[in-house]
Protein backbone atom coordinates (compact mmCIF):
# COMPACT_ATOMS: atom_id res chain seq x y z
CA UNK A 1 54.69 177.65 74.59
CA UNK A 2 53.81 176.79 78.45
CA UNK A 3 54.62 173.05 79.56
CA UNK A 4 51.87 170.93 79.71
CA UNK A 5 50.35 170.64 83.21
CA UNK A 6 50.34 166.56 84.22
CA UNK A 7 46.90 165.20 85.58
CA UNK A 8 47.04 164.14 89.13
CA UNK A 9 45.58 160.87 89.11
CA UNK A 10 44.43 160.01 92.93
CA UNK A 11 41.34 162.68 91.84
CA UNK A 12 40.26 161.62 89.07
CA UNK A 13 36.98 158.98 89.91
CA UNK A 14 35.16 159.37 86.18
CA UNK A 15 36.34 160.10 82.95
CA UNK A 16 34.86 161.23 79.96
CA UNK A 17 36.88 160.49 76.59
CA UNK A 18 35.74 162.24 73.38
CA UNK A 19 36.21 159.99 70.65
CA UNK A 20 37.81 160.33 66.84
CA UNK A 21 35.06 160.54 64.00
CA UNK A 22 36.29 158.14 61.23
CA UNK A 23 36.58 154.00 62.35
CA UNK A 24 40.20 153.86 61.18
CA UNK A 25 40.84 156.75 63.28
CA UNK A 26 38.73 154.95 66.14
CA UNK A 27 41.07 152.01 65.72
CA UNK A 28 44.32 153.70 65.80
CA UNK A 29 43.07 155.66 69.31
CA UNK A 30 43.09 152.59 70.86
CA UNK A 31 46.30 152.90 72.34
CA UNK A 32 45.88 155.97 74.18
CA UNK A 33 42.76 154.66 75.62
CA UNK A 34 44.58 151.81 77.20
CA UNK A 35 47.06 153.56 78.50
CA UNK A 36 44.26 156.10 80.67
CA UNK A 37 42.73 152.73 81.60
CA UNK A 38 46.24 151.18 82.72
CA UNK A 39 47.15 155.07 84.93
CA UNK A 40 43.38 154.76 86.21
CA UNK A 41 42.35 151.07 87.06
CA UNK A 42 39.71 152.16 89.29
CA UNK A 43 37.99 154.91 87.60
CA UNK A 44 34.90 154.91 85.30
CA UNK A 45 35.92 155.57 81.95
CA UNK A 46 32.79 156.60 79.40
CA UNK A 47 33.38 157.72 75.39
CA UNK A 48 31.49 159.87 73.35
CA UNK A 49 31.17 158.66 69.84
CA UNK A 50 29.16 159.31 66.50
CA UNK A 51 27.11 156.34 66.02
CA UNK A 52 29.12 154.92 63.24
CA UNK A 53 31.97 154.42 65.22
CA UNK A 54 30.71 153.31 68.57
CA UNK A 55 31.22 149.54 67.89
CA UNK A 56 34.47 149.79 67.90
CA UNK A 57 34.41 150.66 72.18
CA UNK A 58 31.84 148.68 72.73
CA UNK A 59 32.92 145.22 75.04
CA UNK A 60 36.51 147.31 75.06
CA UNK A 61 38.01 146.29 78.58
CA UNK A 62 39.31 149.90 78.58
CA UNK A 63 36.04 151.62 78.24
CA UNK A 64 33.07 150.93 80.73
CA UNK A 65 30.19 152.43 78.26
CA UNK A 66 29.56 154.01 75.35
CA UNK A 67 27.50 157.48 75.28
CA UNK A 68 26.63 157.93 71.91
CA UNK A 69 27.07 161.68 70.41
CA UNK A 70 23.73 161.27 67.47
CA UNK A 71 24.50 163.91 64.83
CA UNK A 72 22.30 163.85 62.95
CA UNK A 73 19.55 163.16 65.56
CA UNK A 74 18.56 164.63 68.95
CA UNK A 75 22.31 166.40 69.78
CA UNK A 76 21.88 168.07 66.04
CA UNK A 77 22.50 171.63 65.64
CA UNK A 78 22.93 174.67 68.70
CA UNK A 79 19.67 173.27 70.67
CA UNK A 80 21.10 169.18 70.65
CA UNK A 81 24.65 170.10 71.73
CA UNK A 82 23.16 172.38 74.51
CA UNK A 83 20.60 168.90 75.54
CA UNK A 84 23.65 166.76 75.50
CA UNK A 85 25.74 168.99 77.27
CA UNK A 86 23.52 169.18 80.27
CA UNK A 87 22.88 165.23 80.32
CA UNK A 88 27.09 165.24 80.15
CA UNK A 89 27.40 167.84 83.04
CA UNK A 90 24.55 165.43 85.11
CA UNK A 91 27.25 163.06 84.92
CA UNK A 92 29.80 164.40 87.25
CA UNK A 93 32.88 163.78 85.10
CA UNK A 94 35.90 164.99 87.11
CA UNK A 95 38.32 165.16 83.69
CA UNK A 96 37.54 165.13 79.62
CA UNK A 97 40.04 163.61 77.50
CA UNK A 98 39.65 165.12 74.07
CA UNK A 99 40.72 162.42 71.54
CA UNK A 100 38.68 164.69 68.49
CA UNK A 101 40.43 168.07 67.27
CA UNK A 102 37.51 170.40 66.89
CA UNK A 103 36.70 173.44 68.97
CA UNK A 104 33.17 171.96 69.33
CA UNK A 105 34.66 168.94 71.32
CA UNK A 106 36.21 171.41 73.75
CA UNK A 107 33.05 173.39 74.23
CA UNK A 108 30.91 170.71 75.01
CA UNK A 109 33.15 169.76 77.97
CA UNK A 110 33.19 173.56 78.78
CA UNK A 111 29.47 173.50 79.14
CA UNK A 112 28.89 170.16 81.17
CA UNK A 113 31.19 171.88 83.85
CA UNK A 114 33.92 169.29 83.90
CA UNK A 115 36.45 170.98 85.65
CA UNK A 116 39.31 169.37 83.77
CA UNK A 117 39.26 169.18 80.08
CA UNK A 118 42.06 168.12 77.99
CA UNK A 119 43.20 168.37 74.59
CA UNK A 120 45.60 169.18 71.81
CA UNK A 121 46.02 172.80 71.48
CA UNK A 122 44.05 172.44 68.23
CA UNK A 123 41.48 174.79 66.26
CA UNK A 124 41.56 177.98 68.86
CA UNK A 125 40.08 175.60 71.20
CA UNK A 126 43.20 176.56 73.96
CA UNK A 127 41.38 179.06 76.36
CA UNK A 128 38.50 176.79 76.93
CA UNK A 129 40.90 173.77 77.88
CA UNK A 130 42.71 173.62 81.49
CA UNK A 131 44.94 170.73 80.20
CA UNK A 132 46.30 171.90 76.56
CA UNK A 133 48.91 169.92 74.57
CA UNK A 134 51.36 171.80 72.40
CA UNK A 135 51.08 170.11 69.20
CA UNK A 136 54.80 170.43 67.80
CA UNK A 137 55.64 169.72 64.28
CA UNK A 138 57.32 166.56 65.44
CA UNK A 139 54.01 164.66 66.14
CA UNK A 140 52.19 165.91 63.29
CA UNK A 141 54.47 164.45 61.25
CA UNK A 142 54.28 160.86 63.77
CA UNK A 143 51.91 157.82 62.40
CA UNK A 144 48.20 158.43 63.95
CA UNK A 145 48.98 156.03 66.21
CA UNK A 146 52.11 158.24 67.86
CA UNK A 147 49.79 161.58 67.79
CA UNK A 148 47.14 159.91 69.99
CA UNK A 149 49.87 158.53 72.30
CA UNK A 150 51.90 161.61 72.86
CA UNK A 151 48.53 163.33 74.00
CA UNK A 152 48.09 160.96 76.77
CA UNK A 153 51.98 160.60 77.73
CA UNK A 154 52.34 164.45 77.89
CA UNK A 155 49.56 164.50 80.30
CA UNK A 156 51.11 162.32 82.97
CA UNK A 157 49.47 159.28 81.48
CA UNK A 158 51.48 155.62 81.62
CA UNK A 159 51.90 154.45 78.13
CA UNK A 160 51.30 151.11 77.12
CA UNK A 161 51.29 148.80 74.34
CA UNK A 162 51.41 150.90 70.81
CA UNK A 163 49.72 148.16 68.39
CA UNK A 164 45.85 148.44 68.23
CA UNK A 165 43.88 145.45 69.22
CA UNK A 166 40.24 144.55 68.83
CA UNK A 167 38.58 141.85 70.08
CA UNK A 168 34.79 139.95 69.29
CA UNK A 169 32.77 139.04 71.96
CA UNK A 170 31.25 135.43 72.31
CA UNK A 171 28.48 136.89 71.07
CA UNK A 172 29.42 138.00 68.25
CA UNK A 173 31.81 134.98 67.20
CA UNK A 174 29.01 132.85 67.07
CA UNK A 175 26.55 135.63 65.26
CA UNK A 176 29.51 135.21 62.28
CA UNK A 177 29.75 132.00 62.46
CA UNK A 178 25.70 131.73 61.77
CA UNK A 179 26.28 134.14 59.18
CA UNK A 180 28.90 131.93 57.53
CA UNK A 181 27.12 128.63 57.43
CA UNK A 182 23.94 130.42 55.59
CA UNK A 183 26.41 131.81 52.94
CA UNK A 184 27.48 127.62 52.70
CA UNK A 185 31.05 128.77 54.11
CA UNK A 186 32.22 126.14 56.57
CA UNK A 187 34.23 126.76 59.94
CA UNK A 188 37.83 125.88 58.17
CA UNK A 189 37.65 127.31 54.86
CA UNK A 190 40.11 130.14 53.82
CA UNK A 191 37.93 133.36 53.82
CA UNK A 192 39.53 136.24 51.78
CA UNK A 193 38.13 139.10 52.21
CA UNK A 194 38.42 142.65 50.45
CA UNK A 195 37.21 145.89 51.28
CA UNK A 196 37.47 147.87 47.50
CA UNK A 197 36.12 151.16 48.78
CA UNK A 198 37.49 154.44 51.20
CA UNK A 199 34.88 156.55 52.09
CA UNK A 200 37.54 159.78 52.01
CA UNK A 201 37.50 159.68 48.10
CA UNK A 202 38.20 158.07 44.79
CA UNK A 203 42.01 158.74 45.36
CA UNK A 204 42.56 156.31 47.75
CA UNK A 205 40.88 153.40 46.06
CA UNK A 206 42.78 151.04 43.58
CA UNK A 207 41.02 150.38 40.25
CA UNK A 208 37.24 148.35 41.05
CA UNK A 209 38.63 146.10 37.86
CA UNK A 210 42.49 145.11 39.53
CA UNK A 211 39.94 143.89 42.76
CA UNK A 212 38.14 142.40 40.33
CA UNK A 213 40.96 140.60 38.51
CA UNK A 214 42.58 139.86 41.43
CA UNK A 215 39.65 137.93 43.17
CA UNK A 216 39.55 135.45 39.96
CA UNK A 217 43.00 134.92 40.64
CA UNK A 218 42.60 133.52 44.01
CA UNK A 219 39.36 132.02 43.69
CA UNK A 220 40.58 130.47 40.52
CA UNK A 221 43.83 128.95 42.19
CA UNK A 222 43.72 129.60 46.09
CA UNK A 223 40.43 129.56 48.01
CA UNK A 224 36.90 130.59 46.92
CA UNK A 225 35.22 132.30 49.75
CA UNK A 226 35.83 136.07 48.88
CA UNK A 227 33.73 138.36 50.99
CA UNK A 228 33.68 141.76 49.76
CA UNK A 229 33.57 144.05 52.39
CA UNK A 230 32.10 147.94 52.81
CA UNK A 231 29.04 150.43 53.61
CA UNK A 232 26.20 150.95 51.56
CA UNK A 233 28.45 153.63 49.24
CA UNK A 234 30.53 151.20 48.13
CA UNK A 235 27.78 148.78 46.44
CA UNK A 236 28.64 150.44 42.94
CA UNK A 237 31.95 149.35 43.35
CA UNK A 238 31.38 145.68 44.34
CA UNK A 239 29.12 145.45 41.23
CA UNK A 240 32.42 146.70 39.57
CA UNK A 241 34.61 144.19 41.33
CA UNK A 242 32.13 141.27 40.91
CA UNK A 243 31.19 141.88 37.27
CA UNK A 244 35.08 141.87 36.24
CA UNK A 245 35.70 138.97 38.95
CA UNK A 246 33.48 136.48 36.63
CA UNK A 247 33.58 134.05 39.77
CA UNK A 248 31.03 134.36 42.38
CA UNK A 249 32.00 136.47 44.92
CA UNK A 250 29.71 137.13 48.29
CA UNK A 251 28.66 140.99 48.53
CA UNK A 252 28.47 142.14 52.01
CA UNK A 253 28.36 145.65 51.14
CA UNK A 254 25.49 148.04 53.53
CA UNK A 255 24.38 144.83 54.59
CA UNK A 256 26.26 144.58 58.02
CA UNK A 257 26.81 146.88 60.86
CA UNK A 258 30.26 147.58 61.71
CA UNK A 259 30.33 145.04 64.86
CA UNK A 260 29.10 142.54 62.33
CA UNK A 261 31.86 143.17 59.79
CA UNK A 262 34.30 143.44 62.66
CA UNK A 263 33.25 139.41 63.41
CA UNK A 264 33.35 138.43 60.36
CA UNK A 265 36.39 139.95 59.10
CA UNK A 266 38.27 138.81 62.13
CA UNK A 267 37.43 134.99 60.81
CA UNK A 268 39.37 135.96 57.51
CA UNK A 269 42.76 134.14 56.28
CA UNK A 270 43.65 137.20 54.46
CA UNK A 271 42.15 140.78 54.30
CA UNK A 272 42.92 142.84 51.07
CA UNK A 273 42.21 146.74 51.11
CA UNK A 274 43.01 150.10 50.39
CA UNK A 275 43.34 152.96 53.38
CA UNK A 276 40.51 152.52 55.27
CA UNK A 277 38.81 151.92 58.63
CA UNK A 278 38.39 148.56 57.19
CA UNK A 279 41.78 147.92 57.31
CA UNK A 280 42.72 149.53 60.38
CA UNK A 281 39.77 146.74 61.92
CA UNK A 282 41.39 144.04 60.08
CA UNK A 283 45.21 145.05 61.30
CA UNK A 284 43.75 145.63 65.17
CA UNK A 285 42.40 141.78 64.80
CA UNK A 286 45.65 140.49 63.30
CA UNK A 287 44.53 139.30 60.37
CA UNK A 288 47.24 139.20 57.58
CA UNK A 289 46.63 141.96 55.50
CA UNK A 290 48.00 143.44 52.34
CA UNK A 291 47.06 147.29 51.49
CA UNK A 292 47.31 149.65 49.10
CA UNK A 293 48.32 152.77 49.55
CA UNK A 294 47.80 156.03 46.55
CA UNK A 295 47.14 159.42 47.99
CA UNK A 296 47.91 158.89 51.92
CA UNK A 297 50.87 157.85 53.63
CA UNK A 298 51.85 154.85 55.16
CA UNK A 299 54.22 156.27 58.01
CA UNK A 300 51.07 158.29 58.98
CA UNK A 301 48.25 156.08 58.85
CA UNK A 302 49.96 152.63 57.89
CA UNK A 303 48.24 149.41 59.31
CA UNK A 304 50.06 148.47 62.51
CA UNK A 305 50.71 144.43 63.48
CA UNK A 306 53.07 141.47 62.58
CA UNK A 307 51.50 140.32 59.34
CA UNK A 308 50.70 143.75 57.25
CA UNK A 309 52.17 144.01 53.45
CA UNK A 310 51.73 147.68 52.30
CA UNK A 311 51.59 148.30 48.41
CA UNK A 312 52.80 151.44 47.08
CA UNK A 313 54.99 153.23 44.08
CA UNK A 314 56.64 156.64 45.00
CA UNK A 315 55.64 159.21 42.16
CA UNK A 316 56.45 162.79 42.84
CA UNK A 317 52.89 164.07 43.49
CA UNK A 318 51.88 161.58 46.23
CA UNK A 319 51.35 161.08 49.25
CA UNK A 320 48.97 164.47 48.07
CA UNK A 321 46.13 163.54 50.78
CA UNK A 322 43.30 164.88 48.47
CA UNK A 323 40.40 163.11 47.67
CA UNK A 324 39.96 162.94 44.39
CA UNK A 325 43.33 162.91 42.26
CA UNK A 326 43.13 166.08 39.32
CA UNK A 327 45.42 163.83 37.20
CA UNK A 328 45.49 159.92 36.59
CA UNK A 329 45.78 158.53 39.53
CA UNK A 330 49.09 157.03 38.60
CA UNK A 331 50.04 156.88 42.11
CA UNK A 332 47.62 153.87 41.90
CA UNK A 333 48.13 153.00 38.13
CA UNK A 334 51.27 151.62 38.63
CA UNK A 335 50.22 148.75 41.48
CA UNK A 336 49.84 146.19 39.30
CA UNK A 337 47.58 142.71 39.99
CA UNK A 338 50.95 140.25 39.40
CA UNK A 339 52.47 142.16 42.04
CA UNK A 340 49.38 142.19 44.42
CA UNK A 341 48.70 138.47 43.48
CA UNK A 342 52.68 137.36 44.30
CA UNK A 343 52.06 139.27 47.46
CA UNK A 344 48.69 137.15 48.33
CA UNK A 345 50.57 133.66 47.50
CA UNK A 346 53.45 134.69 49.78
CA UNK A 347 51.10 134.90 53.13
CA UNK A 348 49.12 132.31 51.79
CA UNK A 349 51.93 130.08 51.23
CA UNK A 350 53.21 131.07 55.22
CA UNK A 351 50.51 129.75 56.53
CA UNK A 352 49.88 126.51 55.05
């Protein structure tokens, strides 16, 4: 394998970063996007994103605007890619960063004509890149965090801080707060919140009835506000959650957009969820959170920050990374709600 050729930075003026897919995977590029906007103070730095992710850029300091990539919509299919590429090679971009894996990512900077176009040397993608990273076996096995990194830092890049961080606008703070007061939540109770679903599969989500039984517990002897958290797929699981709950809990599910969530979540004492892009957004806020962990790995896509408690029982067949489990899903089965709960009173207890 060829050495990576560094980016000279004195000609780079405009930048064009291709963003992950998935909103946990959004998060945990953070990083890396500092650390182009800490090498390049003075260019203009744009990201391409699926619409379900774009909140997470937008009001970034890093990141000047958002162009938004709409699949499904008006970049769908062979005739949509070819529309967006030529409003992308209108641009002028003098380098592509390619934070997404695919060979379509690569392509799309091929045909806008920007003349520098970096990228893992992922899914034959290699000849249309001028930039490619090697990606060794060493940073596959790194945490998300690392793989995103070690792009940018093998391109010449100055590396910065490695913990994620989001922040809410003015804006939005006061939108949350708003949306607090008309669910009768005042501006110094302890908001728990939970986010019971993964949009992967069913193999990374502990039981809907331990959420369930857990919430009673700590509305029953901590605080009552419990905000479940998710999109509009996870409503049959907060009916789950709330009917074995038998305490009111406040369903947010498909009723917020991610920007929204990201507020209100960020005004939580506690956030309690399983591997998700919720809990990447509530780890990036640092809000103490406590997660649980089945099918995936923590030392690959573990929540990063000062107060995060991971749950999780090593059984032979996990992490297996698959979506649904073919078994039991003991891997889950033996987390237990006493051991959760003890978990929730110890962070609770720390910040009384």
């Amino acid at each position: 394998m060829g050495k990576t050729e560094k980016i000279t930075f004195p000609d780079i003026k405009k930048v064009l970063i291709r963003s992950a897919n998935w909103v946990g995977d959004a998060v945990m590029s953070l990083p890396a996007i500092d650390s182009l906007r800490l090498s390049l103070p003075g260019a203009e730095i744009a990201i391409l994103a699926k619409p379900w992710v774009a909140e997470i850029f937008q009001g970034n300091t890093a990141v000047d605007r958002v162009i938004l990539y709409q699949t499904p919509g008006v970049h769908q299919g062979l005739g949509g890619k070819w529309r967006l590429a030529r409003q992308l090679k209108k641009e002028r971009f003098d380098l592509a960063v390619l934070i997404q894996n695919a060979f379509e990512a690569a392509l799309l900077s091929f045909l806008a004509g920007i003349p520098r176009r970096a990228g893992y040397n992922t899914d034959g993608r290699t000849p249309l890149l001028t930039n490619p990273v090697t990606l060794s076996q060493k940073v596959k096995g790194d945490h998300q965090v690392d793989y995103y990194l070690e792009l940018v830092r093998a391109l010449g890049f100055q590396e910065g801080g490695r913990i994620p961080s989001l922040k809410v606008s003015e804006e939005r703070q006061k939108e949350a707060a708003r949306t607090l007061s008309s669910l009768s939540i005042g501006e110094r109770e302890g908001i728990v919140g939970i986010s019971p679903g993964a949009t992967y599969g069913s193999a990374k989500q502990w039981f809907p009835e331990r959420y369930g039984e857990l919430a009673e517990r700590i509305a029953r002897n901590l605080t009552k506000p419990i905000i479940i958290f998710g999109s509009r797929s996870d409503r049959w699981i907060a009916v789950q959650v709330r009917e074995k709950a038998q305490v009111p809990l406040i369903d947010l599910t498909g009723k917020t957009t991610l920007a929204q969530a990201i507020a209100l979540i960020a005004r939580c004492r506690l956030f309690i969820t399983n591997d998700s892009g919720l809990m990447h957004v509530a780890a990036a806020l640092g809000v103490p959170l406590i997660a649980i962990f089945g099918a995936t790995n923590p030392k690959k896509t573990g929540p990063l920050g000062n107060d995060c408690r991971v749950f999780r029982k090593p059984v032979p067949c996990a992490p297996c990374l698959k979506a649904e489990c073919p078994e039991d899903r003991r891997c889950m089965g033996l987390i237990e709600v006493d051991e959760v709960y003890e978990g929730v009173k110890t962070i609770w207890g720390a910040q009384s």
